[in-house]
Protein backbone atom coordinates (compact mmCIF):
# COMPACT_ATOMS: atom_id res chain seq x y z
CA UNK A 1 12.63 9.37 33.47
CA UNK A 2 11.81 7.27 30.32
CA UNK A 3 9.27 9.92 29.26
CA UNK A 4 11.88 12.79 28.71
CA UNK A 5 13.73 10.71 26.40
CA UNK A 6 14.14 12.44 23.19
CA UNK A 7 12.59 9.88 20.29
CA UNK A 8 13.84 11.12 16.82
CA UNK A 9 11.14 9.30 14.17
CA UNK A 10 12.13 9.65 10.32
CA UNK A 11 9.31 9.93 7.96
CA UNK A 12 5.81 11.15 8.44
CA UNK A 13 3.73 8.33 6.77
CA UNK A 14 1.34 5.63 8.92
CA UNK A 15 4.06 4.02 10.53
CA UNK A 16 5.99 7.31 11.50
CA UNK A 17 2.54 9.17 12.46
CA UNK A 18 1.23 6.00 14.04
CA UNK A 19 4.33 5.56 16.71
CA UNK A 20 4.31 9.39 17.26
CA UNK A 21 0.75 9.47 18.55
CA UNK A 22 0.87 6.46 20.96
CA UNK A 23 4.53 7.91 22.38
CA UNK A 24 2.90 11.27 22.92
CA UNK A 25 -0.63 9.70 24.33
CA UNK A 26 1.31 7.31 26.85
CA UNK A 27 3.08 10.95 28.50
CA UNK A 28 6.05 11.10 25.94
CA UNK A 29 7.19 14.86 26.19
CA UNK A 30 9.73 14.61 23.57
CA UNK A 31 8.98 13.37 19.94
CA UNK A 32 10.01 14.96 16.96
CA UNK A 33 9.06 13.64 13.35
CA UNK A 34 11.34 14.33 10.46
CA UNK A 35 9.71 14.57 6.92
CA UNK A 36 11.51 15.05 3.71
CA UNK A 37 7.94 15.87 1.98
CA UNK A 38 6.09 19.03 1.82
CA UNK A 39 2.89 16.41 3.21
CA UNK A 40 2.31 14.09 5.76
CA UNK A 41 1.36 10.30 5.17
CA UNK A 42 4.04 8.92 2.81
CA UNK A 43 2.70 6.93 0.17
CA UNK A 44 -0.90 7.45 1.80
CA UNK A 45 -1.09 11.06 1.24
CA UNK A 46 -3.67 13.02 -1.04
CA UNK A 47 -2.31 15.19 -3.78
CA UNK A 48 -4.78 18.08 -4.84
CA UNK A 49 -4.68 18.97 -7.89
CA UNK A 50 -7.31 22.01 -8.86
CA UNK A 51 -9.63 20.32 -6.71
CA UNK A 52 -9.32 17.11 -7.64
CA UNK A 53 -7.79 14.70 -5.52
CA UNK A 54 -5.07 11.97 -6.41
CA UNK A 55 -5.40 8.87 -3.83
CA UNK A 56 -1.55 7.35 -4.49
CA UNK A 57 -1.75 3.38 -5.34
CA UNK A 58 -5.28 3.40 -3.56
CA UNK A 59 -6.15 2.76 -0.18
CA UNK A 60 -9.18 0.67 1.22
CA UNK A 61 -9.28 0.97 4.72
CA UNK A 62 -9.99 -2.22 6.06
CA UNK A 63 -8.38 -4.13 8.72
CA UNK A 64 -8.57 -7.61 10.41
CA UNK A 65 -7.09 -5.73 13.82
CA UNK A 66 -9.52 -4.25 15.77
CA UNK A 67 -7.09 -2.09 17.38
CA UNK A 68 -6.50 -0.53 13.75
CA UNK A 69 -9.86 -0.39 12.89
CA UNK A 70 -10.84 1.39 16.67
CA UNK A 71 -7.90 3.67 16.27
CA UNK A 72 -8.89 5.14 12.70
CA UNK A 73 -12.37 5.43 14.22
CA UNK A 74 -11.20 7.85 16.98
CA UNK A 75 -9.86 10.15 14.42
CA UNK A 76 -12.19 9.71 11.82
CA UNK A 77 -15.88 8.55 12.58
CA UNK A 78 -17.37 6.40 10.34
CA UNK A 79 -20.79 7.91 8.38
CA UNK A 80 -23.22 6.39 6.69
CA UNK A 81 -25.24 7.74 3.83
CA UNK A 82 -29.73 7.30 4.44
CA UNK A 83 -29.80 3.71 4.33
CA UNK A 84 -26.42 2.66 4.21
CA UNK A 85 -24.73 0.10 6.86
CA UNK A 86 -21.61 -1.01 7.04
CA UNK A 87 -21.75 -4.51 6.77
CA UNK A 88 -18.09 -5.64 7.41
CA UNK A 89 -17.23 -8.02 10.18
CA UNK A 90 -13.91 -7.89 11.98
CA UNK A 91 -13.04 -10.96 14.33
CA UNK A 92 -16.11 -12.02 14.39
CA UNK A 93 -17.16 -9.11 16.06
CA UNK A 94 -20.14 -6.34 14.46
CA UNK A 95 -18.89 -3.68 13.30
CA UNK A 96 -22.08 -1.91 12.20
CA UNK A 97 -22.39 -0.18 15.80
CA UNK A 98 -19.64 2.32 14.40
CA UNK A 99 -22.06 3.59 11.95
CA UNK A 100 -23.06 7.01 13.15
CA UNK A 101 -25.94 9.48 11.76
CA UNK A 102 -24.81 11.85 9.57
CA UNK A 103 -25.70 14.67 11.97
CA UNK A 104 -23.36 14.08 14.44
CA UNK A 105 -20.14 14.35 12.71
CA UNK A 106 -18.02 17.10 11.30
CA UNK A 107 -19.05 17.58 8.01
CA UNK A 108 -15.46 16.89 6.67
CA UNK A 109 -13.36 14.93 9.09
CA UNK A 110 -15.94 11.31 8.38
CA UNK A 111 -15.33 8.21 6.74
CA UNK A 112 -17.68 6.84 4.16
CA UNK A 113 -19.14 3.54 3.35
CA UNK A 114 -17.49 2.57 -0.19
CA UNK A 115 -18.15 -0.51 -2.06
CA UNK A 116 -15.32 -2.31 -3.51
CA UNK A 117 -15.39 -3.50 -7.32
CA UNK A 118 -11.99 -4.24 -9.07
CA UNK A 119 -11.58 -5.68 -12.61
CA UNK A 120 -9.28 -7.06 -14.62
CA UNK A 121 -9.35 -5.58 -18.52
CA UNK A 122 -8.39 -8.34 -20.99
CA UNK A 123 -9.20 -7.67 -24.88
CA UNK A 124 -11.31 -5.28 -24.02
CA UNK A 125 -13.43 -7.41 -21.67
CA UNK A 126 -13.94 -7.11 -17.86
CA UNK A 127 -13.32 -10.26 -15.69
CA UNK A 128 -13.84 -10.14 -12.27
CA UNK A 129 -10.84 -9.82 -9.73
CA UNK A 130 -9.97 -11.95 -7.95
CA UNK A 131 -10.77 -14.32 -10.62
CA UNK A 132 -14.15 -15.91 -10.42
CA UNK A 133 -14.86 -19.38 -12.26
CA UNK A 134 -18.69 -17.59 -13.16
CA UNK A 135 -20.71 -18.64 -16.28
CA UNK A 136 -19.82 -15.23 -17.71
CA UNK A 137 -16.37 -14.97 -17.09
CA UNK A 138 -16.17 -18.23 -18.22
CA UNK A 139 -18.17 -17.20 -21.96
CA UNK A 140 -15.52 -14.55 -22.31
CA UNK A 141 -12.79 -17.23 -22.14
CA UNK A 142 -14.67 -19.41 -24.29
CA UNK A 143 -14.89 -23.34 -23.88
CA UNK A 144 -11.77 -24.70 -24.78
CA UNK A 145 -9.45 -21.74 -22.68
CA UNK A 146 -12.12 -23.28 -19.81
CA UNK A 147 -11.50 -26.99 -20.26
CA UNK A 148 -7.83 -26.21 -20.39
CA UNK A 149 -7.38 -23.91 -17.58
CA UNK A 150 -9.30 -26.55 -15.54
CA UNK A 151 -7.04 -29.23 -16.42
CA UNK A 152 -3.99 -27.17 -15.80
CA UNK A 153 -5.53 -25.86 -12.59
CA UNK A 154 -6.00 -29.94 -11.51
CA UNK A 155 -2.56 -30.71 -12.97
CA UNK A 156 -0.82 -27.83 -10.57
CA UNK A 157 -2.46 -29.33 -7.33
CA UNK A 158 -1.58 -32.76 -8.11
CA UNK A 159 2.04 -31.99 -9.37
CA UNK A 160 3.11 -29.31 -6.94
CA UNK A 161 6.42 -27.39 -7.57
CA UNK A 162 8.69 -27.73 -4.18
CA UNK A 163 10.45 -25.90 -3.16
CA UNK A 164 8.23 -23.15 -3.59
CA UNK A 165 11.11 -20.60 -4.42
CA UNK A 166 10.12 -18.34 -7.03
CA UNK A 167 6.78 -16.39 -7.14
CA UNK A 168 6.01 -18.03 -10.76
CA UNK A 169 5.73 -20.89 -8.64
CA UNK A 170 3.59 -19.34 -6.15
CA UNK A 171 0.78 -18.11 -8.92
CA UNK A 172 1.41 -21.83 -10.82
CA UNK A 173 1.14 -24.02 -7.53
CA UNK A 174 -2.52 -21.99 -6.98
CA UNK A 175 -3.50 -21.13 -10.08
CA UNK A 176 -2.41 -23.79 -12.62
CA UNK A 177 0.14 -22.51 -15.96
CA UNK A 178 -2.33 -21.71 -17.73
CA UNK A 179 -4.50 -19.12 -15.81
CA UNK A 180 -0.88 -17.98 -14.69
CA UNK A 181 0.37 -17.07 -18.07
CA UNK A 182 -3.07 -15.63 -19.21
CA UNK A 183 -3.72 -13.16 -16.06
CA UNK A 184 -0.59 -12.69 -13.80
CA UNK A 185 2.64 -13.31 -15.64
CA UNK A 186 2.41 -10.20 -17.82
CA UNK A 187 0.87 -7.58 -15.22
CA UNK A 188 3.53 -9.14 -12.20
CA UNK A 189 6.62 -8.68 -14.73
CA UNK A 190 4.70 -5.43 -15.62
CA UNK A 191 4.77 -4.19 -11.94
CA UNK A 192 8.24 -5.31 -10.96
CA UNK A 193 10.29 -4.86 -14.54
CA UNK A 194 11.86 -8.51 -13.75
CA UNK A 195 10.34 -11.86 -14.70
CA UNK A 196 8.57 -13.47 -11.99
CA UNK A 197 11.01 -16.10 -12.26
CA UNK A 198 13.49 -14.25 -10.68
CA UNK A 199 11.44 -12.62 -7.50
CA UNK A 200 11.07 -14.75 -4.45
CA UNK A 201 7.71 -16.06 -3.79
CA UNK A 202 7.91 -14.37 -0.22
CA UNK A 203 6.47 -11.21 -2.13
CA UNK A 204 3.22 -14.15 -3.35
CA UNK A 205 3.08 -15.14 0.43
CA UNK A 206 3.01 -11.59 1.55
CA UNK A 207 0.52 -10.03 -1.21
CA UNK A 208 -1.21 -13.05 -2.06
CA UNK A 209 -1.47 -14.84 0.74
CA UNK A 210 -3.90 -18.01 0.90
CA UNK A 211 -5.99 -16.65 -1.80
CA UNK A 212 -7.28 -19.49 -4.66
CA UNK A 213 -9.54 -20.30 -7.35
CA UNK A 214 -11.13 -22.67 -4.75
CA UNK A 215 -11.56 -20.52 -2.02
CA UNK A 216 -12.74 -17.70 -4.54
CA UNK A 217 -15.35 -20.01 -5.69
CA UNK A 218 -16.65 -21.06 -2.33
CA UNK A 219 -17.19 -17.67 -0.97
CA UNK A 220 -19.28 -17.05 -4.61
CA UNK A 221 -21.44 -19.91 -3.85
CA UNK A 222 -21.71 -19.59 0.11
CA UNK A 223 -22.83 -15.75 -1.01
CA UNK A 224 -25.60 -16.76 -3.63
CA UNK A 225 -26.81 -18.92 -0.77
CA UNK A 226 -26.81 -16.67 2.09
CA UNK A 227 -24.46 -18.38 4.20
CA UNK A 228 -21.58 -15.67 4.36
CA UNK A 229 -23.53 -13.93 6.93
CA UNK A 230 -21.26 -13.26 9.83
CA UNK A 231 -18.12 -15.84 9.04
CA UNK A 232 -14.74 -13.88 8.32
CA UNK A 233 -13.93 -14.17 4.77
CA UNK A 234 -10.50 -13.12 2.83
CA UNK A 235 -9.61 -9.83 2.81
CA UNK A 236 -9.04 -9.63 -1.00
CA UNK A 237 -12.62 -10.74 -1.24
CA UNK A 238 -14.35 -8.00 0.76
CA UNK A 239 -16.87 -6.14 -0.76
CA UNK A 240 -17.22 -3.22 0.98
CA UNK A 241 -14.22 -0.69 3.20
CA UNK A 242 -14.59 2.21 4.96
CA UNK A 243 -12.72 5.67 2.83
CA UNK A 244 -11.99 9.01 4.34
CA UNK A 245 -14.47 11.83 2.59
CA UNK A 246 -11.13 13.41 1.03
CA UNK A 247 -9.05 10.79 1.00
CA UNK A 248 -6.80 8.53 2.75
CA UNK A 249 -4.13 11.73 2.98
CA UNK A 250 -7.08 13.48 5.37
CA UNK A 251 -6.66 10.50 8.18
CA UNK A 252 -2.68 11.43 8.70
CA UNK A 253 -3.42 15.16 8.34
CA UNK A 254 -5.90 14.56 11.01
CA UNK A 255 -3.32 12.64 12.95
CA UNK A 256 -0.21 15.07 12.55
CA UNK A 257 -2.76 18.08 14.12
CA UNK A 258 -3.54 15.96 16.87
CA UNK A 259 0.46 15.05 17.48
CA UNK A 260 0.95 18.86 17.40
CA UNK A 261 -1.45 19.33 19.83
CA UNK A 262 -0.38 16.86 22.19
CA UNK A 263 3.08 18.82 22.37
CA UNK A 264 5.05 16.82 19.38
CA UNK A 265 6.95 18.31 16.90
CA UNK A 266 6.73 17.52 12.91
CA UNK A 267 9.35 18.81 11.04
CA UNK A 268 8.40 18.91 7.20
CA UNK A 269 10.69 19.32 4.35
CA UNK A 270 13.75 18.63 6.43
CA UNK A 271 16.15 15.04 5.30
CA UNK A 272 17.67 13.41 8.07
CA UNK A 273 21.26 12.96 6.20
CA UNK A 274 23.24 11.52 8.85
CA UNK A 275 23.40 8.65 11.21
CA UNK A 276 25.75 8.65 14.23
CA UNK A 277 26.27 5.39 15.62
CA UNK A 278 28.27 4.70 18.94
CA UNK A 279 28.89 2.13 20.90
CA UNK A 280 25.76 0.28 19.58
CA UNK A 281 23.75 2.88 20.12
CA UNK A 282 22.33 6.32 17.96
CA UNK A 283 23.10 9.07 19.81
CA UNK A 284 22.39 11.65 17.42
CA UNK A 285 21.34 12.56 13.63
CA UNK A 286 22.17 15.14 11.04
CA UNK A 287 19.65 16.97 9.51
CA UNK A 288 19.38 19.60 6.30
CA UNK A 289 16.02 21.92 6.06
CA UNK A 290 14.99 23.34 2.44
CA UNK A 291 17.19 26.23 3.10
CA UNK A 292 20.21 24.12 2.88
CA UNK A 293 21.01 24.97 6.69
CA UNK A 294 21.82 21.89 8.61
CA UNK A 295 21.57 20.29 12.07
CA UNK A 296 22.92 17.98 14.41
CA UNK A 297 20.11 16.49 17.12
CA UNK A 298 20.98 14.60 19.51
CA UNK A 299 18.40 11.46 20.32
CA UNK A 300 17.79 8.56 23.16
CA UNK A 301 16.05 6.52 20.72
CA UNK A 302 15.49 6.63 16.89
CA UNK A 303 12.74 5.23 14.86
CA UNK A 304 13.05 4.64 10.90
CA UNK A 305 10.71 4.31 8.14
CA UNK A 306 13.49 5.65 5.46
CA UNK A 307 14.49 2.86 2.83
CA UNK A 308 16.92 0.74 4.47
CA UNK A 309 19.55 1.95 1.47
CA UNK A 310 19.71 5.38 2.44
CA UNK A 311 19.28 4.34 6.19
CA UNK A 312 22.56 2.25 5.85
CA UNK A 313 24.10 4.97 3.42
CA UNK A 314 23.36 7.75 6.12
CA UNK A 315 25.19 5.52 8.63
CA UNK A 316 27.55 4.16 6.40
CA UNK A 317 31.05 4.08 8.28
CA UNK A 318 29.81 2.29 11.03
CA UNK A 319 28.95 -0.55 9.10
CA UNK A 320 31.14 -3.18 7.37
CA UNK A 321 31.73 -3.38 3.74
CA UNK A 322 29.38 -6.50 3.44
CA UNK A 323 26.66 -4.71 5.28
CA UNK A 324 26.82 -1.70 2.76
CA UNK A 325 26.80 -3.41 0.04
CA UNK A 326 23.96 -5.41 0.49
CA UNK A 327 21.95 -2.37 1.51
CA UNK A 328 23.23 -0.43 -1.41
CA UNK A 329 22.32 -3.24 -4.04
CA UNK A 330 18.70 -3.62 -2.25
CA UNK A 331 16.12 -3.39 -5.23
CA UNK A 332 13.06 -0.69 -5.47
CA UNK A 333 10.28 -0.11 -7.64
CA UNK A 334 9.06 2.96 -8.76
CA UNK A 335 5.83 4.18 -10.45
CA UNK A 336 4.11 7.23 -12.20
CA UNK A 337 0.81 8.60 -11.46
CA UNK A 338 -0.80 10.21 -14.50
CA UNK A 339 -4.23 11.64 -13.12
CA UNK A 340 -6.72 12.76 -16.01
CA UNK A 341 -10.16 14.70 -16.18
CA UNK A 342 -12.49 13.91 -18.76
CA UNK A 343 -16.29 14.49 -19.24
CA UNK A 344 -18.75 11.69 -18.44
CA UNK A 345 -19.50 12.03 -22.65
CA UNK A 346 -16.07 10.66 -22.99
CA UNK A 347 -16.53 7.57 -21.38
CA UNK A 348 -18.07 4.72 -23.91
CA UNK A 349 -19.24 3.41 -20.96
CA UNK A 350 -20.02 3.51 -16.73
CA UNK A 351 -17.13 2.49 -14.63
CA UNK A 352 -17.71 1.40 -11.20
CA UNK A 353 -15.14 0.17 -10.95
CA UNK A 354 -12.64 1.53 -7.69
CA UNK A 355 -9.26 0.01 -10.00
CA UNK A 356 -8.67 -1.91 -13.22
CA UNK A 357 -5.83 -4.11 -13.10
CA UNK A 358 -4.39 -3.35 -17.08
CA UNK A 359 -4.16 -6.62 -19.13
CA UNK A 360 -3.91 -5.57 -22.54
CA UNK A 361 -0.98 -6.06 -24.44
CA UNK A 362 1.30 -3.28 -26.16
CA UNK A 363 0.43 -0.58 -23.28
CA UNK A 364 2.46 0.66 -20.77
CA UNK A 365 0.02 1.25 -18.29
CA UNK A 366 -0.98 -0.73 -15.40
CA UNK A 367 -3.28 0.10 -13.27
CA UNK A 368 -6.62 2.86 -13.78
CA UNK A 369 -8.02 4.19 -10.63
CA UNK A 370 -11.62 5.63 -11.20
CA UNK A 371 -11.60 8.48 -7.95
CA UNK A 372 -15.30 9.33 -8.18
CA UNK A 373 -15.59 5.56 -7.27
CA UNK A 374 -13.32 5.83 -4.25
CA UNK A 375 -15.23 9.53 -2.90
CA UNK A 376 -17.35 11.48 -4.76
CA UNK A 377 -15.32 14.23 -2.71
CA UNK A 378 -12.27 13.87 -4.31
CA UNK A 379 -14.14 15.51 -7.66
CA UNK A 380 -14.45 19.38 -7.57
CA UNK A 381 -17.47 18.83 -10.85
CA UNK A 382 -19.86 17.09 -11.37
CA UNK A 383 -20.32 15.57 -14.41
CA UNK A 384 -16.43 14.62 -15.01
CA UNK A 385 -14.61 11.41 -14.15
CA UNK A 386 -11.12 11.78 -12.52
CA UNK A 387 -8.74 8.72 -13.62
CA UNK A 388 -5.29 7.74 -12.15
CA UNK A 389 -3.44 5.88 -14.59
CA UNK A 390 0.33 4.01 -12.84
CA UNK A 391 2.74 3.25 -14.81
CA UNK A 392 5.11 1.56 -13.06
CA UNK A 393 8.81 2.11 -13.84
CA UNK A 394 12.38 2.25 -12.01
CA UNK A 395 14.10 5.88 -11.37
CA UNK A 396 15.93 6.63 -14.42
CA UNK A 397 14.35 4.90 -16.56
CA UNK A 398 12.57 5.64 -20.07
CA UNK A 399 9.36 6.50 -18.62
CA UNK A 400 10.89 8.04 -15.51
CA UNK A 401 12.35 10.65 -17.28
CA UNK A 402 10.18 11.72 -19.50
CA UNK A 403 8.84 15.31 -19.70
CA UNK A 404 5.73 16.05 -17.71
CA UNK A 405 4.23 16.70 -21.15
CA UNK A 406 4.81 13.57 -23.15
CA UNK A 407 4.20 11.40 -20.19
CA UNK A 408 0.53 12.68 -19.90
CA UNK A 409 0.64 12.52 -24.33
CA UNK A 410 1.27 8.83 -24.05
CA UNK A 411 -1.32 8.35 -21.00
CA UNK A 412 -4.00 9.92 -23.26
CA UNK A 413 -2.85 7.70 -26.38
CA UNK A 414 -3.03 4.73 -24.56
CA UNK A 415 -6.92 5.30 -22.17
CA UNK A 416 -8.16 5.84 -25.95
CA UNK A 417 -6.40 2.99 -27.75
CA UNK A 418 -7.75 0.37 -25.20
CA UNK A 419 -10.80 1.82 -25.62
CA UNK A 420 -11.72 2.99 -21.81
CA UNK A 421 -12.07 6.64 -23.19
CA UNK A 422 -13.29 8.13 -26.79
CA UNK A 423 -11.83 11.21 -26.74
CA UNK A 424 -8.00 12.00 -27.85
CA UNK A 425 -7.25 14.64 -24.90
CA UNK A 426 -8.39 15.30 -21.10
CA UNK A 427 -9.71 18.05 -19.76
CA UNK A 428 -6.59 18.41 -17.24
CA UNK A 429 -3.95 16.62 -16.23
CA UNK A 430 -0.67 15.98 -13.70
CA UNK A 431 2.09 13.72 -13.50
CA UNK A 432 2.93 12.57 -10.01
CA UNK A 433 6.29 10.67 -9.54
CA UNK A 434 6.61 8.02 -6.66
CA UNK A 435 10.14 6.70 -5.73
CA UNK A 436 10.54 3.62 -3.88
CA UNK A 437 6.56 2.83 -3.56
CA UNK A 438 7.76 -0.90 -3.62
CA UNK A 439 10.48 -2.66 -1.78
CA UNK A 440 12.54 -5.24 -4.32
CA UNK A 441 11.92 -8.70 -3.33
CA UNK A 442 14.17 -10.26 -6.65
CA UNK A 443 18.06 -9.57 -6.63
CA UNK A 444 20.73 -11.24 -4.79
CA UNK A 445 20.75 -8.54 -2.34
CA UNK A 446 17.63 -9.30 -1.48
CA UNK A 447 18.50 -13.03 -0.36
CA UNK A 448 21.25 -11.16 1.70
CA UNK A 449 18.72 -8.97 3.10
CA UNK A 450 19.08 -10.87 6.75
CA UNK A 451 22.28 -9.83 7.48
CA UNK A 452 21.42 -6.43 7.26
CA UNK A 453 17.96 -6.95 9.13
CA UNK A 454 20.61 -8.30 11.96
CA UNK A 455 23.21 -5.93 11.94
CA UNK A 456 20.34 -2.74 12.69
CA UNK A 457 18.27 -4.44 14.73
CA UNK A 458 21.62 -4.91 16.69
CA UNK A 459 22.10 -1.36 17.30
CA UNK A 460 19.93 -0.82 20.39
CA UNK A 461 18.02 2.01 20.24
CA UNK A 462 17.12 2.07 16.64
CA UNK A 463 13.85 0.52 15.54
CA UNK A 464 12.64 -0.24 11.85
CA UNK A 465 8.86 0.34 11.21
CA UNK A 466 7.10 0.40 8.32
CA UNK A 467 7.16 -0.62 4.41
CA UNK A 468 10.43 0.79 3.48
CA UNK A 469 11.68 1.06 7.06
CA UNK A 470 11.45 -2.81 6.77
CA UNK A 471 11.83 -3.48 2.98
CA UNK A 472 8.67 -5.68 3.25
CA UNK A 473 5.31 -5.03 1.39
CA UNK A 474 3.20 -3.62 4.21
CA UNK A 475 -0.04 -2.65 3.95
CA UNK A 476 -0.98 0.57 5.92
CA UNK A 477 -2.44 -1.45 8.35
CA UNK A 478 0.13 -3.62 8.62
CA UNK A 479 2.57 -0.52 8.77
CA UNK A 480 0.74 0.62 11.90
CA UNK A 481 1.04 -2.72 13.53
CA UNK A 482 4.64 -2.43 13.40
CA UNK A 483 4.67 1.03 15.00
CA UNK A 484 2.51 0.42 17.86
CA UNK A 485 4.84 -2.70 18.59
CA UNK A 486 7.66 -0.94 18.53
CA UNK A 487 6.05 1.91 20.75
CA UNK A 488 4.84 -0.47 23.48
CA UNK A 489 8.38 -1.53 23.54
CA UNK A 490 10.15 1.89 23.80
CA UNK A 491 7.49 2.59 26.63
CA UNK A 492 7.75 -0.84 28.85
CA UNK A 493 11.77 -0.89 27.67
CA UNK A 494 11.54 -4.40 27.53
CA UNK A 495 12.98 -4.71 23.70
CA UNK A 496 12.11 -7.94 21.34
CA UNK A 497 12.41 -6.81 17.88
CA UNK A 498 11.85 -10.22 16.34
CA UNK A 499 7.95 -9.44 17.18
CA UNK A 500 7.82 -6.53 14.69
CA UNK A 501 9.28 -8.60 12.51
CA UNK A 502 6.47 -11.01 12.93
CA UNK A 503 3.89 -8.78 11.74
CA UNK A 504 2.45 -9.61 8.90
CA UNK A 505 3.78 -12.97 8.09
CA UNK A 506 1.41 -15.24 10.72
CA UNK A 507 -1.65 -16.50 10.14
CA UNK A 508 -2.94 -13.97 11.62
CA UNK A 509 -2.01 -11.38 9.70
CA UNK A 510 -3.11 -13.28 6.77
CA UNK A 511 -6.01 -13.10 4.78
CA UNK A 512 -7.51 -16.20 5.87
CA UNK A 513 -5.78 -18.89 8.70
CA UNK A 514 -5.19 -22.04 7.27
């Protein structure tokens, strides 16, 4: 009987938590969920830190897929504040029905209404992100950057760069040279430690999508005029999301308690280790628990969301010297989480802003998240503003390896030299380290990478899910696509693993068809 078959899933995050719950909710009697982590939910998971509350790499939660959007809803009702609606459209479809009184909800496990804001900070000036062509942007460039990032922007879409190969020409086949160098080149190479010369412009296609200075200024106008009522607009360009009270880490600590509940098992701080591969098919997997004592557990089918490295590593003599090698050369980026207190008295001025994208020169930092803009929850006092500063860096590194100490030092330094802070110290502080957050899409690995795709998805049993379990640059929405894919397959048995692989990458997926 299908349902007694024993599904081994590595990795507690959306995708992992995602497939576990619709397993267990179609009759499933036998999932267990491996996590290396001492929490649930991966990337999306809330670190508390004396009551304040880190959101990792920030986490709207917003989806085109109304099964997505339904399923977070089951968990976690959305709750409006006294004259607050939710205004977001989804397929065309109203969305505002979700809205419940604030009565008739736990007090805890809701979702709020958030508006979104995000900046970009260029000598010492905000400019709206995406970029909009408005008359006050457009004074802070000043008249002849304007003429000449218009003519550059006309000169791109009349001199197109094909093949589109690289993601530099991506951002200069939308965006025009000059508004490329000013506003992406330096934060991109900043994010990814190569130039963007050298990463494929699949990673522009996947992040970027169909997003333009034309489309950006069309949705400005059709907005001034009223006329965005009800049409679908790009994701990048909505203005409000939906935001769990504490968190996005709350929605998969809501999830794993209802897995428990419906008889699965989660497994944290234990490392699957080893893959054992026969005949085309996982039949079992080694596994080490914090007290060094390990495991072998036999499975029917296996689910991964590990990095395809260590996936490949773990199963390593199965595979062919080619195969491994690729895997082992696949590319990651890492990044650093600085999260600092201050008093509102420090600030020189309000911040509503939900992230700043970093574009200041001489300053290692990337990204600031402003968390009283994402909750008001994750705060424990009022009267203080809670910053996450990312720094994003590769494991081993300069910045990787510095002490806790000096890393939080040069965070300080650098909020007061751009001149988002006044003061020279925070009221608290923690570093939080984040390996792998982003899968490598530069290296020659990486143009190898569908050899490996075939050889796994070749094993029978085994299904990737997932950001790293793919080495593509899911969004948690997207993650959870993949899993509930892959778990109406394992239930119907009818296996097509190309159509996981299609998530994300159609039009449909995108943040506007064509």
């Amino acid at each position: 009987m299908k349902q007694d078959e024993k599904v081994v899933v590595v990795g507690a995050g959306p995708a992992g938590l995602t497939l576990a719950y619709e397993l267990l909710k179609a009759g499933y009697k036998n999932v267990v969920v491996y996590e290396s982590d001492t929490q649930v939910g991966g990337i999306s998971k809330t670190v508390n830190h004396n009551g304040n509350r880190i959101d990792i790499g920030g986490h709207r939660f917003f989806s085109k897929s109304e099964w997505v959007m339904s399923w977070w809803e089951n968990f976690l009702p959305v709750v409006a504040s006294p004259g607050q609606s939710l205004s977001l459209k989804y397929q065309g479809k109203e969305r505002s029905h979700v809205v419940q009184n604030p009565g008739s909800a736990s007090a805890d496990d809701i979702m709020l209404v958030r508006s979104r804001l995000s900046r970009i900070y260029y000598n010492q000036s905000f400019f709206d992100y995406p970029l909009k062509l408005t008359p006050e942007n457009l004074a802070k460039l000043g008249l002849k950057k304007t003429v000449l990032f218009g003519l550059s922007y006309v000169w791109s879409h009349l001199h197109k760069i094909t093949p589109e190969l690289t993601l530099e020409d991506f951002f200069i086949n939308r965006f025009g040279r000059k508004l490329y160098l000013q506003f992406f080149k330096e934060y991109t190479e900043k994010v990814w430690g190569v130039p963007c010369s050298s990463i494929s412009a699949d990673w522009g296609a996947q992040r970027v999508k169909s997003l333009s200075i034309v489309s950006a200024l069309i949705h400005a106008a059709k907005t001034a005029l009223g006329l965005e009522k009800g049409k679908k607009v790009q994701t990048s360009l909505i203005e409000q999301f939906i935001y769990p009270k504490f968190g996005p880490g709350q929605m998969w600590e809501v999830v794993a308690r209802e897995i428990e509940a419906l008889g699965g098992k989660i497994m944290m701080e234990q490392q699957v280790t080893g893959i054992n591969i026969k005949d085309q098919k996982v039949v079992s997997v080694d596994v080490i628990d914090k007290e060094k004592k390990q495991e072998t557990v036999p499975c029917d089918v296996m689910v991964s969301t590990m990095p395809v490295k260590d996936l490949v590593q773990a199963s390593a003599s199965y595979w062919p010297e080619t195969i491994r090698k690729v895997a082992q050369d696949l590319q990651y980026r890492d990044f650093i989480t600085v999260g600092l207190l201050y008093n509102e008295s420090d600030m020189p001025r309000q911040l509503k802003d939900n992230w700043i994208y970093i574009q200041e020169p001489g300053v290692n930092v990337g990204r600031v998240q402003i968390f009283n803009n994402w909750s008001p929850y994750l705060v424990k006092k009022p009267g203080t503003v809670w910053l996450g500063l990312e720094f994003f860096c590769k494991e081993g590194d300069r910045l990787w390896e510095l002490k806790d100490q000096d890393m939080i030092d040069l965070a300080c330094f650098e909020m007061k030299k751009i001149g988002l802070v006044s003061a020279a110290k925070a009221q608290d502080s923690i570093v939080v380290h984040v390996p792998k957050a982003y899968p490598g899409y530069f290296g020659e690995s990486y143009k190898s990478f569908g050899a490996v795709r075939e050889a796994l998805d070749a094993v029978d049993n085994l299904f990737l899910i997932g950001r790293n379990g793919m080495h593509r640059y899911n969004n948690q929405d997207h993650s959870m696509l993949t899993a509930k894919e892959a778990a109406d397959q394992i239930i119907s048995g009818k296996y097509d693993k190309e159509k996981i692989w299609q998530i994300n990458i159609g039009d449909d997926y995108h943040e506007e068809k064509k």
